[in-house]
N, C-alpha and C. Protein backbone atom coordinates (compact mmCIF):
# COMPACT_ATOMS: atom_id res chain seq x y z
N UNK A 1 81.87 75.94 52.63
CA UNK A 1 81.72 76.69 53.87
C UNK A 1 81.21 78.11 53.58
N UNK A 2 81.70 78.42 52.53
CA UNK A 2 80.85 80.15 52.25
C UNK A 2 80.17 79.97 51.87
N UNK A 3 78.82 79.00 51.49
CA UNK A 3 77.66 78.76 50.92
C UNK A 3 77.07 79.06 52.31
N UNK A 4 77.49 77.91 53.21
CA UNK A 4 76.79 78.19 54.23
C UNK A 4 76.95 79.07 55.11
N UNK A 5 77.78 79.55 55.31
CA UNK A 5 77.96 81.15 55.39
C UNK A 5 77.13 82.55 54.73
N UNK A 6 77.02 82.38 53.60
CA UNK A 6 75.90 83.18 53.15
C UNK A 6 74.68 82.69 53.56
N UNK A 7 74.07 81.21 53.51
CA UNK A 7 72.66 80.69 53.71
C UNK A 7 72.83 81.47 55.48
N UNK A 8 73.46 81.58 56.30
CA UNK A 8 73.11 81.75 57.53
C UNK A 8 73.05 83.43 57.31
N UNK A 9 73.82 84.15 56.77
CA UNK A 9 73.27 85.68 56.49
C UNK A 9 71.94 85.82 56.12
N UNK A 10 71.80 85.19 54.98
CA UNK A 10 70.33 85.62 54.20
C UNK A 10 69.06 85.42 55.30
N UNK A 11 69.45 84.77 56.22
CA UNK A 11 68.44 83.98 57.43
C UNK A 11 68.84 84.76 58.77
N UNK A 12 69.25 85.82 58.44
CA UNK A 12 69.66 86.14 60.14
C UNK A 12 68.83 86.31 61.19
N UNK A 13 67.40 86.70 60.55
CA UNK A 13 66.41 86.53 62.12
C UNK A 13 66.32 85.18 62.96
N UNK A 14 66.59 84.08 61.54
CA UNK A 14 65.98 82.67 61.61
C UNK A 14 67.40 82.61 62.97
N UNK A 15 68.65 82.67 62.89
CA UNK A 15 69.73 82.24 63.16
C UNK A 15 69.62 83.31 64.19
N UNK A 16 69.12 84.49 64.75
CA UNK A 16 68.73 85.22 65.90
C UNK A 16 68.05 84.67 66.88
N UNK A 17 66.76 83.70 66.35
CA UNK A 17 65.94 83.45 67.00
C UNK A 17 66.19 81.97 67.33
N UNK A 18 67.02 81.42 66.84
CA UNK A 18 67.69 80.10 67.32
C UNK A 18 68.51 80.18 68.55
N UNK A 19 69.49 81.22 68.56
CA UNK A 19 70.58 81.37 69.58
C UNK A 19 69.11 81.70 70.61
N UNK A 20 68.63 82.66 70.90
CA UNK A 20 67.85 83.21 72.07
C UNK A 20 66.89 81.70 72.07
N UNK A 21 66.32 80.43 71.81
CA UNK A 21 65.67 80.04 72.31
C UNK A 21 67.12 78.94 72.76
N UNK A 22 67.97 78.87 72.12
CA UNK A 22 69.26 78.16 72.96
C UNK A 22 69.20 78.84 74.15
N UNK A 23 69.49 79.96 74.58
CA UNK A 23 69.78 80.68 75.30
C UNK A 23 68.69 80.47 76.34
N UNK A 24 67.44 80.68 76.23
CA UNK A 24 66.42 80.17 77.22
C UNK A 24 66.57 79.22 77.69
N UNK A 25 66.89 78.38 77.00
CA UNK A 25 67.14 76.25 77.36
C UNK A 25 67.98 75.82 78.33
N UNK A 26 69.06 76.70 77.88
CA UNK A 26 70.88 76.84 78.58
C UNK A 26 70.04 77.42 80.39
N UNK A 27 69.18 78.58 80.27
CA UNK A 27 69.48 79.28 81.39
C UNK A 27 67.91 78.21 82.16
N UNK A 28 67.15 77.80 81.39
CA UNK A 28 65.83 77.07 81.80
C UNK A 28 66.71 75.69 82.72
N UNK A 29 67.64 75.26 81.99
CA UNK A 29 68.14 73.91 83.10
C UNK A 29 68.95 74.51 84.04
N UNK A 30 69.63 75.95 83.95
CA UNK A 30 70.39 76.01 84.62
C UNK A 30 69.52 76.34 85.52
N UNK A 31 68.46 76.58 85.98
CA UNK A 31 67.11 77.05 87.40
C UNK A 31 66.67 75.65 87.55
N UNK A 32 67.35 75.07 86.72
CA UNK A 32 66.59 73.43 87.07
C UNK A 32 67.27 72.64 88.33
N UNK A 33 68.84 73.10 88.00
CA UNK A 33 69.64 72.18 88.41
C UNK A 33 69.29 72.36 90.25
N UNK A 34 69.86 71.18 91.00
CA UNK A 34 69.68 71.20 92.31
C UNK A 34 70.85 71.63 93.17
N UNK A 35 70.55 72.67 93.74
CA UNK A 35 71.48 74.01 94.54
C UNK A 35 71.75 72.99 96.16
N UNK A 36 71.41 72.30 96.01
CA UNK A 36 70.89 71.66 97.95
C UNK A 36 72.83 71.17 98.34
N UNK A 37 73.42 70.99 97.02
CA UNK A 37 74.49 70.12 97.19
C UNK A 37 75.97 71.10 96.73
N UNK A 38 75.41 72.45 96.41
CA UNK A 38 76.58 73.79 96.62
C UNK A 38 77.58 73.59 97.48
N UNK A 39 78.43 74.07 96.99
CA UNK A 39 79.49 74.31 97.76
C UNK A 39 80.21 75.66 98.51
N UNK A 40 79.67 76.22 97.53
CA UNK A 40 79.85 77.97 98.38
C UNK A 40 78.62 78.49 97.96
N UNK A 41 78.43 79.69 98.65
CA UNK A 41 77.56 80.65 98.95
C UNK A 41 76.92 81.54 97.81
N UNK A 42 78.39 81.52 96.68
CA UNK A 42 77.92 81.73 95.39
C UNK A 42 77.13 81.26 94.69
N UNK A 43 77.63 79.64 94.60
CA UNK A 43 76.78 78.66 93.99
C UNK A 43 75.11 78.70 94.40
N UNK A 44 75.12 78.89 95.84
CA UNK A 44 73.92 79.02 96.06
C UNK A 44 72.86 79.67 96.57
N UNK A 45 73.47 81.25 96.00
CA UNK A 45 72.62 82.58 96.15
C UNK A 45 72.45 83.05 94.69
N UNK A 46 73.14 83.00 93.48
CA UNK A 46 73.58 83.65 92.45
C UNK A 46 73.15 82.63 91.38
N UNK A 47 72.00 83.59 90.81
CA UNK A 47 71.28 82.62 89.88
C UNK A 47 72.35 82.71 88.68
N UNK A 48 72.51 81.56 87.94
CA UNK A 48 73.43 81.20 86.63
C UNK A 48 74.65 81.74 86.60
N UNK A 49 74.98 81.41 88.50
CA UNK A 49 77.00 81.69 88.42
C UNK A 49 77.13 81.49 87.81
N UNK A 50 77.65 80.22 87.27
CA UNK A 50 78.48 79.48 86.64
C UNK A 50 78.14 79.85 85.07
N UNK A 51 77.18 80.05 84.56
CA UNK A 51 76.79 80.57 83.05
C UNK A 51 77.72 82.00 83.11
N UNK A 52 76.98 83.06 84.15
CA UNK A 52 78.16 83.95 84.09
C UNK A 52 78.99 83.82 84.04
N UNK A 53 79.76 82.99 84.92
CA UNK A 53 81.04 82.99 85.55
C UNK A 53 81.95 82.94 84.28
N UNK A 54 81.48 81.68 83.68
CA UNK A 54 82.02 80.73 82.41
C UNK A 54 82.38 82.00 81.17
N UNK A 55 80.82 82.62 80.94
CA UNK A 55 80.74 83.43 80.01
C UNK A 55 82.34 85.05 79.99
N UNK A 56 81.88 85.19 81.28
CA UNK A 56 83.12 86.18 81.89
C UNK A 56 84.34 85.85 81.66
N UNK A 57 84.94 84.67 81.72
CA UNK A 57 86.17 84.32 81.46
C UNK A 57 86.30 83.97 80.07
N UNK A 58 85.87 83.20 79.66
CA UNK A 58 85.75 83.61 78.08
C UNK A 58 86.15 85.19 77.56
N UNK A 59 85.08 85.71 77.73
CA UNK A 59 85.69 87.38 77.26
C UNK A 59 86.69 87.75 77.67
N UNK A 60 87.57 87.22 78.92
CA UNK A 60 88.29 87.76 79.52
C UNK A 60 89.96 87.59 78.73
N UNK A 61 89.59 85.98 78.35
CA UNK A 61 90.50 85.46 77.60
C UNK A 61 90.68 86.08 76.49
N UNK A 62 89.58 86.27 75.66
CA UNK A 62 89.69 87.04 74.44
C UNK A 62 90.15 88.07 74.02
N UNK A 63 89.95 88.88 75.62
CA UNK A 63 90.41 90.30 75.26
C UNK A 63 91.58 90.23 75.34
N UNK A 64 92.28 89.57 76.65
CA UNK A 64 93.40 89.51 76.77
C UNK A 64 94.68 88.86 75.47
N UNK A 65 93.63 87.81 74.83
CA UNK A 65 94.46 87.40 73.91
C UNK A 65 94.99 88.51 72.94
N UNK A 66 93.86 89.14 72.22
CA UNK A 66 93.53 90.23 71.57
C UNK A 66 94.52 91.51 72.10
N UNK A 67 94.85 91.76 73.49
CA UNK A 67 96.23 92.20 73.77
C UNK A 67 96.87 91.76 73.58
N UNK A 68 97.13 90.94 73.62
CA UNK A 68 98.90 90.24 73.92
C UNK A 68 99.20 90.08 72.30
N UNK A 69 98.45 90.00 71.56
CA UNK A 69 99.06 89.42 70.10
C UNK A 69 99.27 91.03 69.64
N UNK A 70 98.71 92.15 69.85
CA UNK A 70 98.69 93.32 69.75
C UNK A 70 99.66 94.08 70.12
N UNK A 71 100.62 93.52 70.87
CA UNK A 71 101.83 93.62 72.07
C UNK A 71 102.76 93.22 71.33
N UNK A 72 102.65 92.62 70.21
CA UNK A 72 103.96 92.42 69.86
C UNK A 72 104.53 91.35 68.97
N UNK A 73 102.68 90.35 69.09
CA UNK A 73 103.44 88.59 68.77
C UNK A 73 103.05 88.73 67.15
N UNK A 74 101.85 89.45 67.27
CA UNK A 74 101.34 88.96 65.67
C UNK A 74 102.26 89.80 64.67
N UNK A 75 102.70 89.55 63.63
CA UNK A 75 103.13 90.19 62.43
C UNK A 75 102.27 90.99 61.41
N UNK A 76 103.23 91.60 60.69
CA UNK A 76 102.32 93.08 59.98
C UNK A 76 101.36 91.81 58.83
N UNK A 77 101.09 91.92 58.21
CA UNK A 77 99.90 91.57 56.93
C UNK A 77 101.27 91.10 56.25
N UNK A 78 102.10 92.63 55.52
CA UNK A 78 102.57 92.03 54.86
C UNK A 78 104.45 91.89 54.93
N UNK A 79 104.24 90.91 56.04
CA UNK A 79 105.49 90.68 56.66
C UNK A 79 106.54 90.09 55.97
N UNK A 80 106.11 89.04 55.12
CA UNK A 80 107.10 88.41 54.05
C UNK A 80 106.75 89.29 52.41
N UNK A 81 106.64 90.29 52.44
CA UNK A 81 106.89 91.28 51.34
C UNK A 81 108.32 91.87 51.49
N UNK A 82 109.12 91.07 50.12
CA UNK A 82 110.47 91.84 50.64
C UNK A 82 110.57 93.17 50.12
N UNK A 83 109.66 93.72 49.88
CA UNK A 83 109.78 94.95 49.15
C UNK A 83 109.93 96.02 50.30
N UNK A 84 109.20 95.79 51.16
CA UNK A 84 109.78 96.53 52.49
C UNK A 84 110.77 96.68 53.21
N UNK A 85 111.50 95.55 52.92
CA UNK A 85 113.05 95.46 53.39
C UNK A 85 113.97 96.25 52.92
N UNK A 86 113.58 96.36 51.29
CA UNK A 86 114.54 96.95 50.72
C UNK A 86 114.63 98.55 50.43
N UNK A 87 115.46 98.84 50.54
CA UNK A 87 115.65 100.47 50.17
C UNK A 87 115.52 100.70 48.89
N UNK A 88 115.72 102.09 48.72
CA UNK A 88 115.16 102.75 46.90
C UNK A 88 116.41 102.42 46.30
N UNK A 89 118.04 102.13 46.68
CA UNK A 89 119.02 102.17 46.17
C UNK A 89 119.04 100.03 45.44
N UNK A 90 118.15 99.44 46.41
CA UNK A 90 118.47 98.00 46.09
C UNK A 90 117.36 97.48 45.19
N UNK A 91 115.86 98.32 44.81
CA UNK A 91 115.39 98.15 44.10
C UNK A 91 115.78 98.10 42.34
C-alpha cells in the first residue's frame, strides 16, 4: 500500500487530472438526468442539488465528527504510557 501511495505522489498531476475529468462525468450525467419527474422545487430549479447536497453533508459529518472526538472521546497518543501515571517518588 505505500508503494502505491508513493506511485500516486510521484504522479500527482496525472491523479489531479483524473479526479477533475471524474468530476466533469459525475456533474455531465448529473445535467443529463430527467428533472420532469422532481419532486420539489429544489430538485427542479437547482442544478446538481443532490451532488451538492450529498457533498455538504459529508463535510458536515466530518467536521462534526472531528468535534466530537476532540470533545473528549479520542485519547492522548500516549495514553497507555505508564510513565505518565506515575509520579517522581514511584519511578
Amino acid at each position: 500500500m505505500i508503494k502505491f501511495i508513493e506511485y500516486l505522489q510521484t504522479r500527482m498531476k496525472t491523479v489531479i487530472m483524473v479526479c477533475i475529468v471524474l468530476l466533469v462525468c459525475i456533474a455531465a450525467f448529473a445535467a443529463a438526468v430527467d428533472k420532469s419527474h422532481a419532486h420539489t422545487w429544489v430538485e427542479q430549479n437547482i442544478p446538481f442539488f443532490w451532488s451538492i447536497f450529498g457533498f455538504c453533508a459529508a463535510a458536515a459529518l466530518i467536521g462534526i465528527a472531528r468535534w466530537f472526538g476532540k470533545a473528549g472521546i479520542q485519547v492522548p497518543d500516549d495514553y497507555y504510557d505508564h510513565s505518565i501515571w506515575l509520579d517522581d517518588s514511584d519511578k
